[in-house]
PDB file of N, CA and C in Angstrom:
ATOM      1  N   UNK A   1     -10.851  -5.537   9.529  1.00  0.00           N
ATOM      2  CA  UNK A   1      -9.961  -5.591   8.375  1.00  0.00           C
ATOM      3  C   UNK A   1     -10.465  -6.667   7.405  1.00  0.00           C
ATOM      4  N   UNK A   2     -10.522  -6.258   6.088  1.00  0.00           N
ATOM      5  CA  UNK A   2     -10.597  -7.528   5.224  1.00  0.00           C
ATOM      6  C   UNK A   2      -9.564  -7.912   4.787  1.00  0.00           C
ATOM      7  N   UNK A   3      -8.927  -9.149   5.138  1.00  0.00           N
ATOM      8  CA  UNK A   3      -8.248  -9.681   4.661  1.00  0.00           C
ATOM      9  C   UNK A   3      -8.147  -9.919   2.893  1.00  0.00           C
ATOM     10  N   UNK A   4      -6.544  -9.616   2.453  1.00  0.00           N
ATOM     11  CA  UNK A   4      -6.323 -10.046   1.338  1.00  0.00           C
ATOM     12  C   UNK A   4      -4.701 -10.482   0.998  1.00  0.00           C
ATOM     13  N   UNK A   5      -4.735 -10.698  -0.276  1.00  0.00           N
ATOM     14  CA  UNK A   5      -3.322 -11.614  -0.490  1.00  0.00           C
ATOM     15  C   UNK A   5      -2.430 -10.414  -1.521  1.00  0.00           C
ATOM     16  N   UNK A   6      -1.569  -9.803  -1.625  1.00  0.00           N
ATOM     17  CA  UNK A   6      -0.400  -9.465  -2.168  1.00  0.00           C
ATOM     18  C   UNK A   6       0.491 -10.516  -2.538  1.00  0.00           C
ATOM     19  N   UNK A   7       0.499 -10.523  -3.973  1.00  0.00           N
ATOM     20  CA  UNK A   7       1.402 -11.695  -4.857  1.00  0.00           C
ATOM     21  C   UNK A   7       2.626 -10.784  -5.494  1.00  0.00           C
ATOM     22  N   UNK A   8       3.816 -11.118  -5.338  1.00  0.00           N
ATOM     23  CA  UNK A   8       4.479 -10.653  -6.553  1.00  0.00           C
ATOM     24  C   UNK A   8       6.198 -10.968  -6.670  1.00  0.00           C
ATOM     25  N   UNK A   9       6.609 -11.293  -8.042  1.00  0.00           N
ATOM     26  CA  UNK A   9       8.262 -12.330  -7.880  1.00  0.00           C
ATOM     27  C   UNK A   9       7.923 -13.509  -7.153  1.00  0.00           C
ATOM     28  N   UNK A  10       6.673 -14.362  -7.290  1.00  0.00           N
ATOM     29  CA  UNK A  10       6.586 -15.620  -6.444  1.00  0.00           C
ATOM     30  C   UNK A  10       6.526 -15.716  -5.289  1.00  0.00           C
ATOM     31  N   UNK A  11       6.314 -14.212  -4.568  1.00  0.00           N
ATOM     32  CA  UNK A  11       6.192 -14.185  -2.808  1.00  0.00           C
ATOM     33  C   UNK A  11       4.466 -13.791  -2.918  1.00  0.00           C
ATOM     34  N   UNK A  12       3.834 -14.661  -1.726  1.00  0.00           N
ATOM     35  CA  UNK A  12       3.251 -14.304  -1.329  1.00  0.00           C
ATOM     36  C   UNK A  12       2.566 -13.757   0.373  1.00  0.00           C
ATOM     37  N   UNK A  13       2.157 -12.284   0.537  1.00  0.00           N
ATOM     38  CA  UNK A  13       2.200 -11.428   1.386  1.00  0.00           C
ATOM     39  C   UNK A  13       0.913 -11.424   1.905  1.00  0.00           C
ATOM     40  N   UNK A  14       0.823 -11.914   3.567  1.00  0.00           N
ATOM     41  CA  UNK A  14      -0.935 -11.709   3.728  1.00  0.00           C
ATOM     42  C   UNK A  14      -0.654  -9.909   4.501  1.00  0.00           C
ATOM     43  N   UNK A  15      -2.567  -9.368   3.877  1.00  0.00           N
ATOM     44  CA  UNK A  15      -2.257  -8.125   4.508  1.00  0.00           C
ATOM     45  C   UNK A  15      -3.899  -8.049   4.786  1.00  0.00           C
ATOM     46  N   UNK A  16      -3.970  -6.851   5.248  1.00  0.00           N
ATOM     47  CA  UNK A  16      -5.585  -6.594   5.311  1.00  0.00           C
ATOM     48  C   UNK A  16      -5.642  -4.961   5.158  1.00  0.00           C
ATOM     49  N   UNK A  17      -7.340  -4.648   4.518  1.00  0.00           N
ATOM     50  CA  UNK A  17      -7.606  -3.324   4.063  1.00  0.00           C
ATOM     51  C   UNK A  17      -8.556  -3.070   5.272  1.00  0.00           C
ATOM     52  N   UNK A  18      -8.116  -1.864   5.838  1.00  0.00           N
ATOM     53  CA  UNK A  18      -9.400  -1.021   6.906  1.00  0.00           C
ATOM     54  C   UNK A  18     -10.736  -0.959   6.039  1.00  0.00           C
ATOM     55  N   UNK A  19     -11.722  -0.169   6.727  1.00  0.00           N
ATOM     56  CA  UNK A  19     -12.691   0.350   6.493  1.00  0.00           C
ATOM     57  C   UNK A  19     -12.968   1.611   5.517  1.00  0.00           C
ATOM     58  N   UNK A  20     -11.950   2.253   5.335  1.00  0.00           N
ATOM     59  CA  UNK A  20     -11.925   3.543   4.730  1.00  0.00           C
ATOM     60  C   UNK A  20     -12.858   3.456   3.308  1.00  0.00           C
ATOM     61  N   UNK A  21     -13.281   4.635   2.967  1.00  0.00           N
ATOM     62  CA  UNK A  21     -13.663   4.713   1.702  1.00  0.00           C
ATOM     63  C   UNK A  21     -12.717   4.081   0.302  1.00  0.00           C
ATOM     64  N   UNK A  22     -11.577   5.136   0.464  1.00  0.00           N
ATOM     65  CA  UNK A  22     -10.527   4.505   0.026  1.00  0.00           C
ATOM     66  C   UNK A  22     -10.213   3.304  -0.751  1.00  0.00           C
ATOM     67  N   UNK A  23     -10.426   2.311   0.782  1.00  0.00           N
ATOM     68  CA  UNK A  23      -9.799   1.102   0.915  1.00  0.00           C
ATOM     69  C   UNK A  23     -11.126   0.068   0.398  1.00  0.00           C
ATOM     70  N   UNK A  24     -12.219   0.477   0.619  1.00  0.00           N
ATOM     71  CA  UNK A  24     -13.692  -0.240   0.183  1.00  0.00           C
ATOM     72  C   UNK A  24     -13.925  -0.198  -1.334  1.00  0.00           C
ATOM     73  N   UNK A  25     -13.411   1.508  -2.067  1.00  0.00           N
ATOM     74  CA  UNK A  25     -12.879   1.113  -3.573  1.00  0.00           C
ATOM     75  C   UNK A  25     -11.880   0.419  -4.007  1.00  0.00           C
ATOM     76  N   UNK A  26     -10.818   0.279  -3.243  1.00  0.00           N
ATOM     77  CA  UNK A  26     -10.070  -0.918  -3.788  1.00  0.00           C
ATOM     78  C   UNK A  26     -10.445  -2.167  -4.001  1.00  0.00           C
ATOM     79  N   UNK A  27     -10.989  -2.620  -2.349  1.00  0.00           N
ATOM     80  CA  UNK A  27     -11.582  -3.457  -2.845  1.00  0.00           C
ATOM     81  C   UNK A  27     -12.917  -4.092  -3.993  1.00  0.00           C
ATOM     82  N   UNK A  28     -13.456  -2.856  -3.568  1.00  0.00           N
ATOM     83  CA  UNK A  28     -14.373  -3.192  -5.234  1.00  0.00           C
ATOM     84  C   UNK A  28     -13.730  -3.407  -6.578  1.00  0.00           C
ATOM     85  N   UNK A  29     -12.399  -2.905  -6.732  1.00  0.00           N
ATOM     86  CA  UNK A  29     -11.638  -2.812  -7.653  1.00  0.00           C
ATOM     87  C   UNK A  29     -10.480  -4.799  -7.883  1.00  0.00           C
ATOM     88  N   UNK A  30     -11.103  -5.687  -6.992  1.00  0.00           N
ATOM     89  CA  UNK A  30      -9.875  -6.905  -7.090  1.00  0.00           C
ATOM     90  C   UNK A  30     -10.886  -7.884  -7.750  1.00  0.00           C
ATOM     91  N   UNK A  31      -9.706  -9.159  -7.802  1.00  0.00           N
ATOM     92  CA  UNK A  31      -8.441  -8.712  -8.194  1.00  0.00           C
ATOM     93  C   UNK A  31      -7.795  -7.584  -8.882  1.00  0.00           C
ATOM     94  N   UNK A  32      -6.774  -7.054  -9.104  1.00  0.00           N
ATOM     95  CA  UNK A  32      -6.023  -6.009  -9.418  1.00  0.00           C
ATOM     96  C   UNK A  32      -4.418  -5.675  -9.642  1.00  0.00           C
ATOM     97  N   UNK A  33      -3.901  -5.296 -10.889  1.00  0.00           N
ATOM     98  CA  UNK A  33      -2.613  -5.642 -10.342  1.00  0.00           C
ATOM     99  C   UNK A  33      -2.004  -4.472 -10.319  1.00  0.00           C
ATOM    100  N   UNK A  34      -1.148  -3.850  -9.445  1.00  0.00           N
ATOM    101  CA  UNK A  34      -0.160  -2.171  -9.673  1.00  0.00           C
ATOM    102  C   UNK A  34       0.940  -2.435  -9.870  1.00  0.00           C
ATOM    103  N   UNK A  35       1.814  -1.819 -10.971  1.00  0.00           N
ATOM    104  CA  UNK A  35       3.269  -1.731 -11.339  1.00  0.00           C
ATOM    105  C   UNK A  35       4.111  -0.737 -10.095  1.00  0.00           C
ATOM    106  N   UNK A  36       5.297  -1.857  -9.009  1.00  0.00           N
ATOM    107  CA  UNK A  36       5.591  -0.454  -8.269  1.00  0.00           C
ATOM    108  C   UNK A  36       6.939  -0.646  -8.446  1.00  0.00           C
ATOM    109  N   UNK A  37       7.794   0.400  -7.853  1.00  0.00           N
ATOM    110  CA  UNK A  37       8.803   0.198  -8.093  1.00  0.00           C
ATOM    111  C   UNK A  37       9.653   0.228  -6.555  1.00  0.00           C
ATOM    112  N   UNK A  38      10.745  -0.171  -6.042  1.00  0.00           N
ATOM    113  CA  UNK A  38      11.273   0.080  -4.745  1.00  0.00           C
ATOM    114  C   UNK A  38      11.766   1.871  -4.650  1.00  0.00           C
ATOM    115  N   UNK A  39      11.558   2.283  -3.539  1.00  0.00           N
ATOM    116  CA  UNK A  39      12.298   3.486  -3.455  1.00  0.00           C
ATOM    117  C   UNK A  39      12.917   3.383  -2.153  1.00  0.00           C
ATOM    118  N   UNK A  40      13.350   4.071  -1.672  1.00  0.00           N
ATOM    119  CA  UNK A  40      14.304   4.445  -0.247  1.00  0.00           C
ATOM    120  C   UNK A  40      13.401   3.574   1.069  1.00  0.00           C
ATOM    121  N   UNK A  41      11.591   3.715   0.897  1.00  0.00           N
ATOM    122  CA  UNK A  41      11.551   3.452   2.216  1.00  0.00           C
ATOM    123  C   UNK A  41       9.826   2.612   1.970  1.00  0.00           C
ATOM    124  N   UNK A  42       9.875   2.444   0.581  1.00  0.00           N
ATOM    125  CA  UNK A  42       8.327   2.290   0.218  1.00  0.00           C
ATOM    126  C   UNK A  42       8.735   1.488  -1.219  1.00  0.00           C
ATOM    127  N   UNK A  43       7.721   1.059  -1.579  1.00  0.00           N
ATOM    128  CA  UNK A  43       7.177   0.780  -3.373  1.00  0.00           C
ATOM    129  C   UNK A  43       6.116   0.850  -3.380  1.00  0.00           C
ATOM    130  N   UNK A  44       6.414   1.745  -4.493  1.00  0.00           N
ATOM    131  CA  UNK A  44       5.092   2.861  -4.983  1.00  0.00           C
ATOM    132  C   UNK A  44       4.826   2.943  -6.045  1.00  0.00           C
ATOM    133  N   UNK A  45       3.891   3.288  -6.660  1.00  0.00           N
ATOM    134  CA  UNK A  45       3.496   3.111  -7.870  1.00  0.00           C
ATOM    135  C   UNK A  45       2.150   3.893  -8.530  1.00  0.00           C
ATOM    136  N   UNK A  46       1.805   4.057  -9.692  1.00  0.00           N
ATOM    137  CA  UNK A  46       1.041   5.363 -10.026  1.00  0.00           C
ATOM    138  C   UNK A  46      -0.263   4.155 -10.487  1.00  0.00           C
ATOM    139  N   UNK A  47      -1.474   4.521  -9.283  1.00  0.00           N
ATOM    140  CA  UNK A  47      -2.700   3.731  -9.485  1.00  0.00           C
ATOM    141  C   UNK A  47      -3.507   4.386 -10.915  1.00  0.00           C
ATOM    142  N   UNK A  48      -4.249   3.256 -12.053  1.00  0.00           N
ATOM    143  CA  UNK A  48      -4.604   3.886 -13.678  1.00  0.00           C
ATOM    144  C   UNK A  48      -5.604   4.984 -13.029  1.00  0.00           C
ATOM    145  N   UNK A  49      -6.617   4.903 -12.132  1.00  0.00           N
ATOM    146  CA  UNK A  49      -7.265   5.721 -11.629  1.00  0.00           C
ATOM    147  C   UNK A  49      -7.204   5.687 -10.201  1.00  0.00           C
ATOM    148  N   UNK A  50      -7.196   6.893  -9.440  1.00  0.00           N
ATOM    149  CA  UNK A  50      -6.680   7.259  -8.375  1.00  0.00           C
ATOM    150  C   UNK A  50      -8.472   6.763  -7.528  1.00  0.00           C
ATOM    151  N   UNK A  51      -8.303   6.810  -6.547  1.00  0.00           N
ATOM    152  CA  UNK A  51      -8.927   5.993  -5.102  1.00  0.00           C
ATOM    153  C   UNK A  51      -9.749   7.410  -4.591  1.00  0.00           C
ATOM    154  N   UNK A  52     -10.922   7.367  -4.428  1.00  0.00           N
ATOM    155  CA  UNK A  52     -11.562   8.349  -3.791  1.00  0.00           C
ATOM    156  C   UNK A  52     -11.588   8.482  -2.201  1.00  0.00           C
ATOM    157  N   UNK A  53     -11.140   9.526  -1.878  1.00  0.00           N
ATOM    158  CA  UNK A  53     -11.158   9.321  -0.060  1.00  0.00           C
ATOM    159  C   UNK A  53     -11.456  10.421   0.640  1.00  0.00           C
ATOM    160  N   UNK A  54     -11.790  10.209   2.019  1.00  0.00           N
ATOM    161  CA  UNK A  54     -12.543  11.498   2.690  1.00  0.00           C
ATOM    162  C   UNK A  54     -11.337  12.144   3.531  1.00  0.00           C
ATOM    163  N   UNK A  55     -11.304  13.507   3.246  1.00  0.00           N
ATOM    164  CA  UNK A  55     -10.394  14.442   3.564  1.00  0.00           C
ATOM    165  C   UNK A  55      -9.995  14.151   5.027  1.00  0.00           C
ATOM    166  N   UNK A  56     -10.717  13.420   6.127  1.00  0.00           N
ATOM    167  CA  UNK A  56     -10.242  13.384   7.374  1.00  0.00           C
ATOM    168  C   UNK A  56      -9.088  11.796   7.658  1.00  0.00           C
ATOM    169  N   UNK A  57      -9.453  11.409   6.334  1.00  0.00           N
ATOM    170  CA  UNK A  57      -8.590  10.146   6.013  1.00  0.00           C
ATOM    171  C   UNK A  57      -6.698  10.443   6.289  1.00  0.00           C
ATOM    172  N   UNK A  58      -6.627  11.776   5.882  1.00  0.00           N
ATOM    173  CA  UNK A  58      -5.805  11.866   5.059  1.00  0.00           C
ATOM    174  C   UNK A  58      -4.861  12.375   6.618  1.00  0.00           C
ATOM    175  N   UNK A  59      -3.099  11.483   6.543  1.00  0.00           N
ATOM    176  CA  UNK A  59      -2.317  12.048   7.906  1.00  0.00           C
ATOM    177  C   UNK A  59      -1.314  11.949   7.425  1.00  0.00           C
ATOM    178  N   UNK A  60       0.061  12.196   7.812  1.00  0.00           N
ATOM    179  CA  UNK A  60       1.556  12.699   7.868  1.00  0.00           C
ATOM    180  C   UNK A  60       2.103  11.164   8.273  1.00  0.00           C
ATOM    181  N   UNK A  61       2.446  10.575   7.797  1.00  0.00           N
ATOM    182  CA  UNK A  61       3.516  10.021   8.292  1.00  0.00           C
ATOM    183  C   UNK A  61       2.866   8.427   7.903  1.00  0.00           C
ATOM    184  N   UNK A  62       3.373   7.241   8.930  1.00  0.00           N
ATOM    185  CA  UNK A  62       3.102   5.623   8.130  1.00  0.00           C
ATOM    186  C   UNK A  62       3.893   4.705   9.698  1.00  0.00           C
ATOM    187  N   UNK A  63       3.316   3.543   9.995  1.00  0.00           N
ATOM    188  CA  UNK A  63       4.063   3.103  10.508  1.00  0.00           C
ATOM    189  C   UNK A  63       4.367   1.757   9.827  1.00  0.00           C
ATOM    190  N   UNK A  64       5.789   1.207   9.749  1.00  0.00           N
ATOM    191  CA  UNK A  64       6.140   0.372   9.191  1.00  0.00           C
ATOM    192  C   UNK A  64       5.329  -0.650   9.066  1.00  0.00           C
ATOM    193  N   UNK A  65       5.277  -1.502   7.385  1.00  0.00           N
ATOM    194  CA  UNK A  65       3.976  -2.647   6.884  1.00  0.00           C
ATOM    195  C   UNK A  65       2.702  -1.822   6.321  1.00  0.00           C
ATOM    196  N   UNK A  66       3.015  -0.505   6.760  1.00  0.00           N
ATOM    197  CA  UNK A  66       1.364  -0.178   5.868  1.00  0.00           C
ATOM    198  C   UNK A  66       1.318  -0.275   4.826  1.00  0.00           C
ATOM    199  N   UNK A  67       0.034  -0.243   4.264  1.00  0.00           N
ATOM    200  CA  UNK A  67      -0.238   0.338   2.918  1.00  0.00           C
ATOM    201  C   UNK A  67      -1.024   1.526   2.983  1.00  0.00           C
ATOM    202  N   UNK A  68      -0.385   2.184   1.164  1.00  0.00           N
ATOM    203  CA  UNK A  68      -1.595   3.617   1.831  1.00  0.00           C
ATOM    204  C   UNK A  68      -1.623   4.213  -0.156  1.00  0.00           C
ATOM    205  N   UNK A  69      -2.347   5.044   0.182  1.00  0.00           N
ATOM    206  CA  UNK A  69      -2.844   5.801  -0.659  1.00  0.00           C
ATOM    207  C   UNK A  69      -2.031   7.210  -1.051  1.00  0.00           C
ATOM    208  N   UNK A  70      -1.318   7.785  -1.582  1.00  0.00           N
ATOM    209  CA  UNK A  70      -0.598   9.453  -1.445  1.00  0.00           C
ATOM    210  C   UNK A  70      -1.497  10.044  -2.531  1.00  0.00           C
ATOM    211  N   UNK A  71      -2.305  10.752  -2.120  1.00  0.00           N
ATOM    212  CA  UNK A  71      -3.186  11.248  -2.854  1.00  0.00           C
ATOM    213  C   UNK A  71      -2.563  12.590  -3.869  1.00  0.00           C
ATOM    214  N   UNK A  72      -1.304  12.783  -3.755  1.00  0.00           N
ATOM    215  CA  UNK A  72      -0.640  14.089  -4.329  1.00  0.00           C
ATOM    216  C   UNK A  72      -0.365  13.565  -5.695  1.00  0.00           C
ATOM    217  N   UNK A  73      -0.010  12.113  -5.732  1.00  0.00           N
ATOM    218  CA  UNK A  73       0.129  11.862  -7.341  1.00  0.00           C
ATOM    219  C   UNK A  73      -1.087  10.241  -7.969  1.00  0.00           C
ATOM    220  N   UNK A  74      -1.548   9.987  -6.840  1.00  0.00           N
ATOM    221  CA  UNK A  74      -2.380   8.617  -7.561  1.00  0.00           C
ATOM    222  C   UNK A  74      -1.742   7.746  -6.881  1.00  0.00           C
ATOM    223  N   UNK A  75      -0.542   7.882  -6.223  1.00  0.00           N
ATOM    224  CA  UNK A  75       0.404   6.168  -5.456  1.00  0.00           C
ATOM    225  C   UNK A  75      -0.062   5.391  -4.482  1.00  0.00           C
ATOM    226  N   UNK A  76      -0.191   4.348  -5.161  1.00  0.00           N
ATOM    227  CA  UNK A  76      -0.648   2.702  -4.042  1.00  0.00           C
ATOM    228  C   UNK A  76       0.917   2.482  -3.843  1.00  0.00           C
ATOM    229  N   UNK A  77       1.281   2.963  -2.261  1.00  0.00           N
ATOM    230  CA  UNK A  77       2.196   2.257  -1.707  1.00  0.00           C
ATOM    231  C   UNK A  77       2.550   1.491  -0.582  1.00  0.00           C
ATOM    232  N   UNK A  78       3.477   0.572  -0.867  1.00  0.00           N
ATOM    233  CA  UNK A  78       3.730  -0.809   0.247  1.00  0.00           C
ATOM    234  C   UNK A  78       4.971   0.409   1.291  1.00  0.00           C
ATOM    235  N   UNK A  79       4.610   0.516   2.527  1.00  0.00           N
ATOM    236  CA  UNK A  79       5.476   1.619   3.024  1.00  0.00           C
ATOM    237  C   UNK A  79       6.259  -0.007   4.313  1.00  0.00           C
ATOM    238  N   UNK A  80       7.378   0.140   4.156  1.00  0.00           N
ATOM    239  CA  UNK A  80       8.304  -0.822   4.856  1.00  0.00           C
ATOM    240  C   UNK A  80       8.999  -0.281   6.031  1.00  0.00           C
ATOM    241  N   UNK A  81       9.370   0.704   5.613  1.00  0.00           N
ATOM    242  CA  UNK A  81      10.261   1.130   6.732  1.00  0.00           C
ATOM    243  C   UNK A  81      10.512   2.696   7.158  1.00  0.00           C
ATOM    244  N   UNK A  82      11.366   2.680   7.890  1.00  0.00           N
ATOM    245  CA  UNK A  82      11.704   4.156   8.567  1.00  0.00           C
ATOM    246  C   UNK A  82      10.403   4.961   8.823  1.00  0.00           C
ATOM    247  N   UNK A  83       9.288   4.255   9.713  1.00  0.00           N
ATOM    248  CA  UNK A  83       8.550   5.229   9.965  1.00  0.00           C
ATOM    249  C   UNK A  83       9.269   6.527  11.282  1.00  0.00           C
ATOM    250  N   UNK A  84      10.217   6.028  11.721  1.00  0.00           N
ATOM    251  CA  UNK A  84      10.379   7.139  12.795  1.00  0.00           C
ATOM    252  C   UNK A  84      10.772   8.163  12.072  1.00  0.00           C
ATOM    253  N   UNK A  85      11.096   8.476  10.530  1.00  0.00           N
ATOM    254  CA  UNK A  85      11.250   9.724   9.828  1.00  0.00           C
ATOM    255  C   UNK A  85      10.339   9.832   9.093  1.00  0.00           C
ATOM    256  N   UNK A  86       9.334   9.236   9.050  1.00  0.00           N
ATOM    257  CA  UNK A  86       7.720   9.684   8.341  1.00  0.00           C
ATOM    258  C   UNK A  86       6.846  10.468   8.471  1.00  0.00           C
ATOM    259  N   UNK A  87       6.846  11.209   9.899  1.00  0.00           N
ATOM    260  CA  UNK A  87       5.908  12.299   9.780  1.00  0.00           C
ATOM    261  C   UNK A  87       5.929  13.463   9.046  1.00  0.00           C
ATOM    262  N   UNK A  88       7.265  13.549   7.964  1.00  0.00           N
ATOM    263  CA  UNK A  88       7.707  14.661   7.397  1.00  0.00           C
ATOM    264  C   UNK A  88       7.116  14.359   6.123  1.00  0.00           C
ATOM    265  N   UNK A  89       5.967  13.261   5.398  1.00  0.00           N
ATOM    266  CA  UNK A  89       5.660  13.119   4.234  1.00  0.00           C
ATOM    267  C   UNK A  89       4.250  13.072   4.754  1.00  0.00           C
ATOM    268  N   UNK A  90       3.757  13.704   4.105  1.00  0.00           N
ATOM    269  CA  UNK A  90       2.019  14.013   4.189  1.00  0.00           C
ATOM    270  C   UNK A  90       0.748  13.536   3.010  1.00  0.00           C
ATOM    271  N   UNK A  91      -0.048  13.919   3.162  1.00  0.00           N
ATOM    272  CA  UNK A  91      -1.226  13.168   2.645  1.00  0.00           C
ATOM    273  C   UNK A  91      -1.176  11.825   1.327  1.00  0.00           C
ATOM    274  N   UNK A  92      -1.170  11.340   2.926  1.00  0.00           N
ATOM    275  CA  UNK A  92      -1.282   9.516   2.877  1.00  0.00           C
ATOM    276  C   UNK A  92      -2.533   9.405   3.321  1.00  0.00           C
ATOM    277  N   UNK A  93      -3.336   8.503   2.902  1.00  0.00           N
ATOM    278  CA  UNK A  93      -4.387   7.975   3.503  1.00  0.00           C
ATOM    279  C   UNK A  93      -4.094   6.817   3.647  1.00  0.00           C
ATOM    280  N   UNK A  94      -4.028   5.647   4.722  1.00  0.00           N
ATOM    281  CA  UNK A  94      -3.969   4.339   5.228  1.00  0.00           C
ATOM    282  C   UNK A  94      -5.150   3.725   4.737  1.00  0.00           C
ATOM    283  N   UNK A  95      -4.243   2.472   4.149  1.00  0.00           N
ATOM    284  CA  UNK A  95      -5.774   1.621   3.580  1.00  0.00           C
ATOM    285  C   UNK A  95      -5.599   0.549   4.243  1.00  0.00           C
ATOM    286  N   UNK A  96      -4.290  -0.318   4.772  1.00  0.00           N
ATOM    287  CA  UNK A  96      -4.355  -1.000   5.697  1.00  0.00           C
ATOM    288  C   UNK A  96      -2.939  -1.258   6.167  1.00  0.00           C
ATOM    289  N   UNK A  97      -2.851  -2.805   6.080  1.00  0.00           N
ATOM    290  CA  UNK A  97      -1.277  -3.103   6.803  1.00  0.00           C
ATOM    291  C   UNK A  97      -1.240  -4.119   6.029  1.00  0.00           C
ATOM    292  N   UNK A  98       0.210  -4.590   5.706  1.00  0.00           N
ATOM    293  CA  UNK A  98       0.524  -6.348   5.674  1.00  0.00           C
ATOM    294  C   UNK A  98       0.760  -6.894   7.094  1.00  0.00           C
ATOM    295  N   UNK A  99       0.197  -8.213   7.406  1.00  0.00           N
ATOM    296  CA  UNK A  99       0.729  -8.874   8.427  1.00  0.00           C
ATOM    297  C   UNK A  99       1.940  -9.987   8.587  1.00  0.00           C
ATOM    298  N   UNK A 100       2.729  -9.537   8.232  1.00  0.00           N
ATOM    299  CA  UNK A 100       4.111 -10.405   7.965  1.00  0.00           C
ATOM    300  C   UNK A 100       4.964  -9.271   8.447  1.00  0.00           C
ATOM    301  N   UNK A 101       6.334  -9.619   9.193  1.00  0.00           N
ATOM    302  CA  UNK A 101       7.440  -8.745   8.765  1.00  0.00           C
ATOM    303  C   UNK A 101       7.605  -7.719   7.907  1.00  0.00           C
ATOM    304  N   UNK A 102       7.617  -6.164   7.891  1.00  0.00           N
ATOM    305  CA  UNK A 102       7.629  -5.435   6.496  1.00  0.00           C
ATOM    306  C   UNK A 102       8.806  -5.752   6.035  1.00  0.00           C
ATOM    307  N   UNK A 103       9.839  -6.572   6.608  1.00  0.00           N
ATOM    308  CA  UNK A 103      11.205  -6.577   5.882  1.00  0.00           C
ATOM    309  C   UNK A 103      11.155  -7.907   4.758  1.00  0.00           C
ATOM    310  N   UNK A 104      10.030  -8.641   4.626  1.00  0.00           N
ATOM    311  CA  UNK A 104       9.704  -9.220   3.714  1.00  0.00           C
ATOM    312  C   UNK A 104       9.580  -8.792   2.244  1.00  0.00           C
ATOM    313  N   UNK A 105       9.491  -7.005   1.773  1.00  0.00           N
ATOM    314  CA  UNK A 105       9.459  -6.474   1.204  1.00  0.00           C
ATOM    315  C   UNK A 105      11.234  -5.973   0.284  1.00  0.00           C
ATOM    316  N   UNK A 106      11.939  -6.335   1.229  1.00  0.00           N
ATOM    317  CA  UNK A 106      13.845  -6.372   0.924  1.00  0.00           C
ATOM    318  C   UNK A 106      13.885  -6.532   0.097  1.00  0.00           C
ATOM    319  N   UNK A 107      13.196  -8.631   0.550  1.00  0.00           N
ATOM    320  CA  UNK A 107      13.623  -9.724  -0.880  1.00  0.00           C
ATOM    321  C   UNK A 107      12.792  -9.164  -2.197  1.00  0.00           C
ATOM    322  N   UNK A 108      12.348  -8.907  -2.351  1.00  0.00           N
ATOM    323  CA  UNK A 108      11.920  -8.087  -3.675  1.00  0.00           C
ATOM    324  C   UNK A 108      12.543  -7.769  -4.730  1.00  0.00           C
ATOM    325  N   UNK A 109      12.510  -7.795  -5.720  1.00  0.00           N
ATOM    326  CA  UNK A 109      13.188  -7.139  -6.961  1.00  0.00           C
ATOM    327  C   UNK A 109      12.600  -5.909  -6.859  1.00  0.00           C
ATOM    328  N   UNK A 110      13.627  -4.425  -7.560  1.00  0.00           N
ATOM    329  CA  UNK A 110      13.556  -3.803  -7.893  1.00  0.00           C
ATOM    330  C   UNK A 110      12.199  -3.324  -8.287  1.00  0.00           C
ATOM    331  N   UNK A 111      11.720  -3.662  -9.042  1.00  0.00           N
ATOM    332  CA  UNK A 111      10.598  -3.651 -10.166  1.00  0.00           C
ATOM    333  C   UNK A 111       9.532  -4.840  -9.399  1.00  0.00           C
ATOM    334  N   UNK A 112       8.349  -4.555  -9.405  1.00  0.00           N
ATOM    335  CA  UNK A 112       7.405  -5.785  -9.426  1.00  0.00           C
ATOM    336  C   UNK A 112       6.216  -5.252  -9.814  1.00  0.00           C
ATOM    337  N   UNK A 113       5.428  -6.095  -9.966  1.00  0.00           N
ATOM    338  CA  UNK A 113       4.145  -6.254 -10.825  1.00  0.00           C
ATOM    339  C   UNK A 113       3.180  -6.632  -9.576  1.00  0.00           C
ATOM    340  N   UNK A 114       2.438  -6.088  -8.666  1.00  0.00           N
ATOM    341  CA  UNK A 114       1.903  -6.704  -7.268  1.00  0.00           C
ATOM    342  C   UNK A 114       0.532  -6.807  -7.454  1.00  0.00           C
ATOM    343  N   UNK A 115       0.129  -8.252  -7.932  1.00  0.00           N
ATOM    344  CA  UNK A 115      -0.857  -8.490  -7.508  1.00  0.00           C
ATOM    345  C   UNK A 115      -2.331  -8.554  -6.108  1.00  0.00           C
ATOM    346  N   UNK A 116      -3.093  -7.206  -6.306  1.00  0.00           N
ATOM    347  CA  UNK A 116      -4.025  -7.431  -5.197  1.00  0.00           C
ATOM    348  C   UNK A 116      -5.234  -8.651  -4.980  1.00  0.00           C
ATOM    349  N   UNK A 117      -5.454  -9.218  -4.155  1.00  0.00           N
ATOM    350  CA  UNK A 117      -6.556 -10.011  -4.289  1.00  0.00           C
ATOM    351  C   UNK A 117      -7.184 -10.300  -3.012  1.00  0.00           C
ATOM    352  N   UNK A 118      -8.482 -10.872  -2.765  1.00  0.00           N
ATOM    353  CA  UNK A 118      -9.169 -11.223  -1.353  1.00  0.00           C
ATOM    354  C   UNK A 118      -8.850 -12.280  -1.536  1.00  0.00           C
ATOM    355  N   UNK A 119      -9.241 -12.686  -0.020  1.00  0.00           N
ATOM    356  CA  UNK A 119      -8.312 -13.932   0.278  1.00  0.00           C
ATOM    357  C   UNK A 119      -9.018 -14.888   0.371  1.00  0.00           C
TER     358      UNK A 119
END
């Protein structure tokens, strides 16, 4: 995993990116910042250009703290919770995890501005 830092509302989140193709353009891509917004079980947000990834990348479901890729619309999302009802949302590609509590993601505002960066 390469470690990196998620900034945003004055919290800062350590996480790390796998190996994936994916996740190796992101990182070529930092610092970086994505506009996401909270939804039901994630904050998500529409990346300016979408992440190239290899079709075997791509699985159903998330376990709580990931991050991932939804290749159906462009979304870099922070996925927090309810993975035991996640296998019913599909092509995600995993780019990595945060290593903190995902419920660190609560305190959050609504709206944030999430800074990516190596650490």
């Amino acid at each position: 995993m390469t470690p990196i830092i998620l900034t945003a509302a004055g919290t800062t989140i350590p996480a790390g990116l796998n190996d994936s193709k994916a996740s190796r353009e992101l990182i070529a891509r930092l610092p970086c910042t994505v506009e996401l917004h909270r939804y039901e079980h994630d904050y998500c947000g529409v990346m300016d250009t979408p992440l190239p990834y290899n079709k075997e990348d791509l699985k159903n479901g998330w376990k709580n703290g990931e991050i991932a890729f939804a290749v159906d619309g462009g979304y870099f999302a922070v996925l927090y919770k309810d993975e035991e009802i996640s296998s019913e949302f599909g092509n995600l590609v995993t780019l990595g995890k945060i290593s903190t509590d995902p419920s660190v993601m609560e305190t959050l505002p609504a709206g944030i501005s999430l800074k990516i960066e190596l650490k």
